[in-house]
Protein backbone atom coordinates (compact mmCIF):
# COMPACT_ATOMS: atom_id res chain seq x y z
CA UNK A 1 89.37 57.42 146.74
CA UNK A 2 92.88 56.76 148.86
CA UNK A 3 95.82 57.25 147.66
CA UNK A 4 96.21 53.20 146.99
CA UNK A 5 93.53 53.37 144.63
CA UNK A 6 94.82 56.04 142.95
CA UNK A 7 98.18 54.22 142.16
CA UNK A 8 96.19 50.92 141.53
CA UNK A 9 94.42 52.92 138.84
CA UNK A 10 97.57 54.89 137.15
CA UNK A 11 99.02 51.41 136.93
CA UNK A 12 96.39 49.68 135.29
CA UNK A 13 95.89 52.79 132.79
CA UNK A 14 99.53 52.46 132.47
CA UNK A 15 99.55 48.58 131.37
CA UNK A 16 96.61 49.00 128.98
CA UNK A 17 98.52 51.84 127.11
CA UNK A 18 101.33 49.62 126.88
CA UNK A 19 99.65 46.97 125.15
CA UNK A 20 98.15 49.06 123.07
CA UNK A 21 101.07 50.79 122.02
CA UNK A 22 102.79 47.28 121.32
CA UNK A 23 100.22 45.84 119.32
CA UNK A 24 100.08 48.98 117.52
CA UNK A 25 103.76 48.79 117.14
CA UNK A 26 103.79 45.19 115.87
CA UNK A 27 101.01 45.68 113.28
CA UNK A 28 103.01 48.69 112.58
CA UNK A 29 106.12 46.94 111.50
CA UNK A 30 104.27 43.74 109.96
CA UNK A 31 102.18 46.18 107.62
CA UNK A 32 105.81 48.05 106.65
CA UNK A 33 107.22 44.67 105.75
């Protein structure tokens, strides 16, 4: 495992835990209103 495959991972890691954390986030705020 290089060093590109390393970042290619981190960054896909990275995305899922964004979307997560924005769907989260928007259920969040529809369940509040």
């Amino acid at each position: 495992m290089n060093d590109n495959d390393k970042w290619l991972i981190m960054a896909f890691l990275l995305m899922i835990f964004g979307l997560m954390l924005s769907g989260w986030m928007c259920r969040h705020y529809v369940t509040l209103w």
